[in-house]
N, C-alpha and C. Protein backbone atom coordinates (compact mmCIF):
# COMPACT_ATOMS: atom_id res chain seq x y z
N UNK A 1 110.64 95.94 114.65
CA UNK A 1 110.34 97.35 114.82
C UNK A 1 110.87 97.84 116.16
N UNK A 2 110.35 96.89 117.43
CA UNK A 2 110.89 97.37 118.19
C UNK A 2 112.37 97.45 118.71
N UNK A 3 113.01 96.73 118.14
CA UNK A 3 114.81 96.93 118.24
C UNK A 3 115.37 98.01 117.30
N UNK A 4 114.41 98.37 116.36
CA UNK A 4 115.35 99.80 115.40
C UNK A 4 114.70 101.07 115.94
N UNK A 5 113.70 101.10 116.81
CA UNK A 5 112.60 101.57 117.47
C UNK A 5 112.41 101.53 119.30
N UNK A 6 113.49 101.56 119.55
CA UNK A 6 113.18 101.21 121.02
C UNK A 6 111.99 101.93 121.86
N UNK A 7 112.23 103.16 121.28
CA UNK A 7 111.31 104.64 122.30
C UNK A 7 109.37 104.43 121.87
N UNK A 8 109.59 103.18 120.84
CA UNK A 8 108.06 103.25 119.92
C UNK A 8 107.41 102.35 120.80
N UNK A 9 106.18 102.10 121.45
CA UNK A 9 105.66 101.29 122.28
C UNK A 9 104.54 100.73 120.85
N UNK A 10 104.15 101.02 119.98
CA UNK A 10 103.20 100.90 119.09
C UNK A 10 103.21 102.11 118.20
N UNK A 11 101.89 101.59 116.81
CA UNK A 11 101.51 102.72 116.26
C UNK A 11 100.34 102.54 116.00
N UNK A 12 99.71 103.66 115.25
CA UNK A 12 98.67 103.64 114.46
C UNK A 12 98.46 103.63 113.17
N UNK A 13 97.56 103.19 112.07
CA UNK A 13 97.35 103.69 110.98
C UNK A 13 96.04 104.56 110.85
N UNK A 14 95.98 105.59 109.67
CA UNK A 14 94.99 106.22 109.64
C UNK A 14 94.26 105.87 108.84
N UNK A 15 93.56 107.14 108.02
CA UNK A 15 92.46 106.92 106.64
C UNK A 15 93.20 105.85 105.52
N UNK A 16 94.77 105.58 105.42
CA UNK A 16 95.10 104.82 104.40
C UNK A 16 94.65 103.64 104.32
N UNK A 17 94.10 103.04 105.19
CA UNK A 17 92.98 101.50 105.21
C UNK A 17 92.09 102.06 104.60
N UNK A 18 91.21 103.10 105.01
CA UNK A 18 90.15 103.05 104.29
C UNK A 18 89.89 103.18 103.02
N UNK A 19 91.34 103.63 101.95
CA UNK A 19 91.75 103.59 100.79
C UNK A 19 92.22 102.48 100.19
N UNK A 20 92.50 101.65 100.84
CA UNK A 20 93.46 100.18 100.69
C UNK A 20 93.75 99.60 102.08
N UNK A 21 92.48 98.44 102.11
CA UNK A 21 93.26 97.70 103.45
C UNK A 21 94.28 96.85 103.51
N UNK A 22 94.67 96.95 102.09
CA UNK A 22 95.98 96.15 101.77
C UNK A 22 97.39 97.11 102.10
N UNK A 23 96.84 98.19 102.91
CA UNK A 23 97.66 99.13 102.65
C UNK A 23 99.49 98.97 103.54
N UNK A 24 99.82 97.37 103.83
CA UNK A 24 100.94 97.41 104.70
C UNK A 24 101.65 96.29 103.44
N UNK A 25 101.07 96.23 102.35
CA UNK A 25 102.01 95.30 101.48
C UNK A 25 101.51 96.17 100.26
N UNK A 26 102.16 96.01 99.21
CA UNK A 26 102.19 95.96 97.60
C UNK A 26 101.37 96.10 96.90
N UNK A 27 100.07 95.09 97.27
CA UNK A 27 99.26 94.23 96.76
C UNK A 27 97.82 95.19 96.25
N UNK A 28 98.02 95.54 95.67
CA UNK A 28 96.36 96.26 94.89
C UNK A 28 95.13 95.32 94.67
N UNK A 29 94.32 95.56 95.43
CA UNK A 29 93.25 94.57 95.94
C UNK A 29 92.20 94.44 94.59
N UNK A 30 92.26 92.95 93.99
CA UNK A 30 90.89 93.60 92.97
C UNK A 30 89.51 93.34 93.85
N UNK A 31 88.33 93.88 92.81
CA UNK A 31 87.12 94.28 93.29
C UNK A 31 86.81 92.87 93.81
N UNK A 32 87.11 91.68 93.39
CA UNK A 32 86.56 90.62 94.36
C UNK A 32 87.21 90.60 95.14
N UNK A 33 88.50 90.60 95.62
CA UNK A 33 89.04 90.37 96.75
C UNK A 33 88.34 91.46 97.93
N UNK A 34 88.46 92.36 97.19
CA UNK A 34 87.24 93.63 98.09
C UNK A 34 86.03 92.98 98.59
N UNK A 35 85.00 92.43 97.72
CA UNK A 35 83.98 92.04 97.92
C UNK A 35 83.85 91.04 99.08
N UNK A 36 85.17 89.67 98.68
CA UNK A 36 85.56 88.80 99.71
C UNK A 36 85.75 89.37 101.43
N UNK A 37 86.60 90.47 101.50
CA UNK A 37 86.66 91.32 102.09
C UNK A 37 85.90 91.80 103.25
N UNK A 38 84.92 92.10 102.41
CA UNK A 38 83.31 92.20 103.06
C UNK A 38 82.49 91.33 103.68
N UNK A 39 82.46 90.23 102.61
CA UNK A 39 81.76 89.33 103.33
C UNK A 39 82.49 88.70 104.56
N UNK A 40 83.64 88.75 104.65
CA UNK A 40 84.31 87.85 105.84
C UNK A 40 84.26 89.02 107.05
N UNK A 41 84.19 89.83 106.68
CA UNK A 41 83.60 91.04 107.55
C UNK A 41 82.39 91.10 108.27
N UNK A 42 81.36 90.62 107.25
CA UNK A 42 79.59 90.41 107.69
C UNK A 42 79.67 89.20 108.42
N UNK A 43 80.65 88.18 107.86
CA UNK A 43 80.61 87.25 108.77
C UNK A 43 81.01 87.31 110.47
N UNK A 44 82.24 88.65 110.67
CA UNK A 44 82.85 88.76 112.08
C UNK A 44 81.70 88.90 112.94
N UNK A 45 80.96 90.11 112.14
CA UNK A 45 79.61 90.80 112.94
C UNK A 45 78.67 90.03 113.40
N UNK A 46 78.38 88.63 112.86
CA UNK A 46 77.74 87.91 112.95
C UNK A 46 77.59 87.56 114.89
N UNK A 47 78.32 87.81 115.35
CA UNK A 47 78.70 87.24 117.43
C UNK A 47 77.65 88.22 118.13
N UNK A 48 76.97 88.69 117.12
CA UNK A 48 76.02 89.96 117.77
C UNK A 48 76.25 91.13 118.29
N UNK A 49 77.34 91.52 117.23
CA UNK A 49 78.12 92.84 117.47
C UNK A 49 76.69 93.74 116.79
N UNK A 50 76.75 94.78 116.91
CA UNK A 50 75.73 96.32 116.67
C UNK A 50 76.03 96.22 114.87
N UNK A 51 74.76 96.22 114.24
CA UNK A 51 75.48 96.34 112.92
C UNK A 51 75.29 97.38 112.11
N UNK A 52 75.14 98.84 112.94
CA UNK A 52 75.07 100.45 112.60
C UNK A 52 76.69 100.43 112.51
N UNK A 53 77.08 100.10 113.57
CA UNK A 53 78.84 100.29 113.16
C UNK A 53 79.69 100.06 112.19
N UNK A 54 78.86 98.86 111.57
CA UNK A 54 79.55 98.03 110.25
C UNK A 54 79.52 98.74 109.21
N UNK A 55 78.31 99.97 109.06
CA UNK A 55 77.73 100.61 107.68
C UNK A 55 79.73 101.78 107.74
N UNK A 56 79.81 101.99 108.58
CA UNK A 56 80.93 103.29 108.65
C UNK A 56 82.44 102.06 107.68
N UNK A 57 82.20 101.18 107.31
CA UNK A 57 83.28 100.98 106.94
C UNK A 57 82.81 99.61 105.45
N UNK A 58 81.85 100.33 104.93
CA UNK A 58 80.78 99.89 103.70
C UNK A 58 82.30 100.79 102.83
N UNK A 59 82.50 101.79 102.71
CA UNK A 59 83.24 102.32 101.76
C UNK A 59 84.80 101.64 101.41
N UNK A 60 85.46 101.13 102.57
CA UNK A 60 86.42 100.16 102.29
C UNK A 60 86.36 99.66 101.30
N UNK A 61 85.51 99.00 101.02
CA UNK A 61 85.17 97.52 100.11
C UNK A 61 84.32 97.78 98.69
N UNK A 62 83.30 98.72 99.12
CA UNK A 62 82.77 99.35 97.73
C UNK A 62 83.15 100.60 97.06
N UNK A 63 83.62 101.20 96.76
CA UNK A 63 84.27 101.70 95.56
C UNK A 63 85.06 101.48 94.25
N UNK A 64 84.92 102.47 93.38
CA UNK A 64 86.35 102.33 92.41
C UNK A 64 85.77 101.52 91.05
N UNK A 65 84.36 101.13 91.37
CA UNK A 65 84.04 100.42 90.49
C UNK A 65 82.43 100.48 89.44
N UNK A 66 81.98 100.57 88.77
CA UNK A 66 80.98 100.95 87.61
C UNK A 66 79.62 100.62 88.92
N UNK A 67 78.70 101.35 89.44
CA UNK A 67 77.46 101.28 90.20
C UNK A 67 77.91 101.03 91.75
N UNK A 68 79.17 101.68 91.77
CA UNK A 68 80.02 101.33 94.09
C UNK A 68 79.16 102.40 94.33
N UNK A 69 78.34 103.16 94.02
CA UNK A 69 78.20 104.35 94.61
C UNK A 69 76.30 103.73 94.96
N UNK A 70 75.94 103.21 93.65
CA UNK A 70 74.37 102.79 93.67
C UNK A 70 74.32 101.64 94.97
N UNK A 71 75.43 101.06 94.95
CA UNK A 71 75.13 99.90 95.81
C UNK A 71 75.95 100.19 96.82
N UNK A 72 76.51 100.86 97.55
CA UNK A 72 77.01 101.88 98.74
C UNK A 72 75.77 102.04 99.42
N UNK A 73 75.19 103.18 98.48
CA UNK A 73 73.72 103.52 98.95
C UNK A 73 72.66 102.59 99.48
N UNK A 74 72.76 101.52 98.27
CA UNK A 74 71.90 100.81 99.04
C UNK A 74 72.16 100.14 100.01
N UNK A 75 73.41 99.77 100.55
CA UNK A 75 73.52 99.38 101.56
C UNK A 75 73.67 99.77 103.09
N UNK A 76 74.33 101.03 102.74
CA UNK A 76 73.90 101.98 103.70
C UNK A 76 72.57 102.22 104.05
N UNK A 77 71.36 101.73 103.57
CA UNK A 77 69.99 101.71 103.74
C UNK A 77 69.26 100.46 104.52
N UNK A 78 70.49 98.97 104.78
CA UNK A 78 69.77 98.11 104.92
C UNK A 78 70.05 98.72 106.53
N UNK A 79 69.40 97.45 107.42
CA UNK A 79 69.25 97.38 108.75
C UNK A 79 70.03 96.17 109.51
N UNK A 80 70.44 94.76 109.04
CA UNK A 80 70.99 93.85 109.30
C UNK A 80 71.94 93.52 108.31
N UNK A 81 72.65 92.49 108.59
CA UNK A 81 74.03 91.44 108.48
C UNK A 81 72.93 90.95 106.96
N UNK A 82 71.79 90.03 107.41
CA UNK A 82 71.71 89.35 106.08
C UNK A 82 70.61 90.27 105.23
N UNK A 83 69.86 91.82 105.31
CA UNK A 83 69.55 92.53 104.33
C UNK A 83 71.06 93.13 103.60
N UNK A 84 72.21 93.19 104.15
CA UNK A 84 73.27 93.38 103.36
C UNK A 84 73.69 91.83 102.17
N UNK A 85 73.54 91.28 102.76
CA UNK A 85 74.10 89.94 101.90
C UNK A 85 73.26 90.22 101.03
N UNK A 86 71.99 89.81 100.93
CA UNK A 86 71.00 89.92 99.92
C UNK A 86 71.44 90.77 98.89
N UNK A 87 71.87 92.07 98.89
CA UNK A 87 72.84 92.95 98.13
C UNK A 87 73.69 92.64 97.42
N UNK A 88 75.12 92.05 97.93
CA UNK A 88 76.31 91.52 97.65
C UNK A 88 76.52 90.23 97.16
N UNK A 89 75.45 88.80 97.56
CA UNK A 89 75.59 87.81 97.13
C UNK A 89 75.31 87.35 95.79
């Protein structure tokens, strides 16, 4: 990038992750790989990161699929890392 790009120091991506975090290859994510997704996610949070922050990116991973919206909700309702698992596992 940076040799066809000299003047580019970096970039950003926007909302298109939050539509597909697969969103720099091909690859159309199915709902488990989503799910997988997540959990390796609940697992990052695990170092005792804040886990109000984690709920803002619950929609990544749940949608698109028959009850993403029932169980969105409910997870957006829990309070910790493992009242979310309890959900998803």
């Amino acid at each position: 990038l940076h040799t066809k790009y000299p003047e580019v120091d970096g970039f950003m991506i926007g909302r298109g992750v939050f539509s597909n975090p697969y969103c720099f290859t091909d690859h159309t994510p199915t709902q488990a790989e989503l799910m997988d997704l997540l959990k390796l996610h609940l697992n990052l949070y695990e170092d005792g990161s804040p886990y109000e922050p984690l709920k803002h990116f619950f929609k990544i991973y749940i949608n698109n699929f028959p009850g993403a919206a029932d169980l969105r909700a409910k997870l957006m309702e829990t309070h910790s890392i493992d009242e979310a698992r309890k959900l998803i596992f």
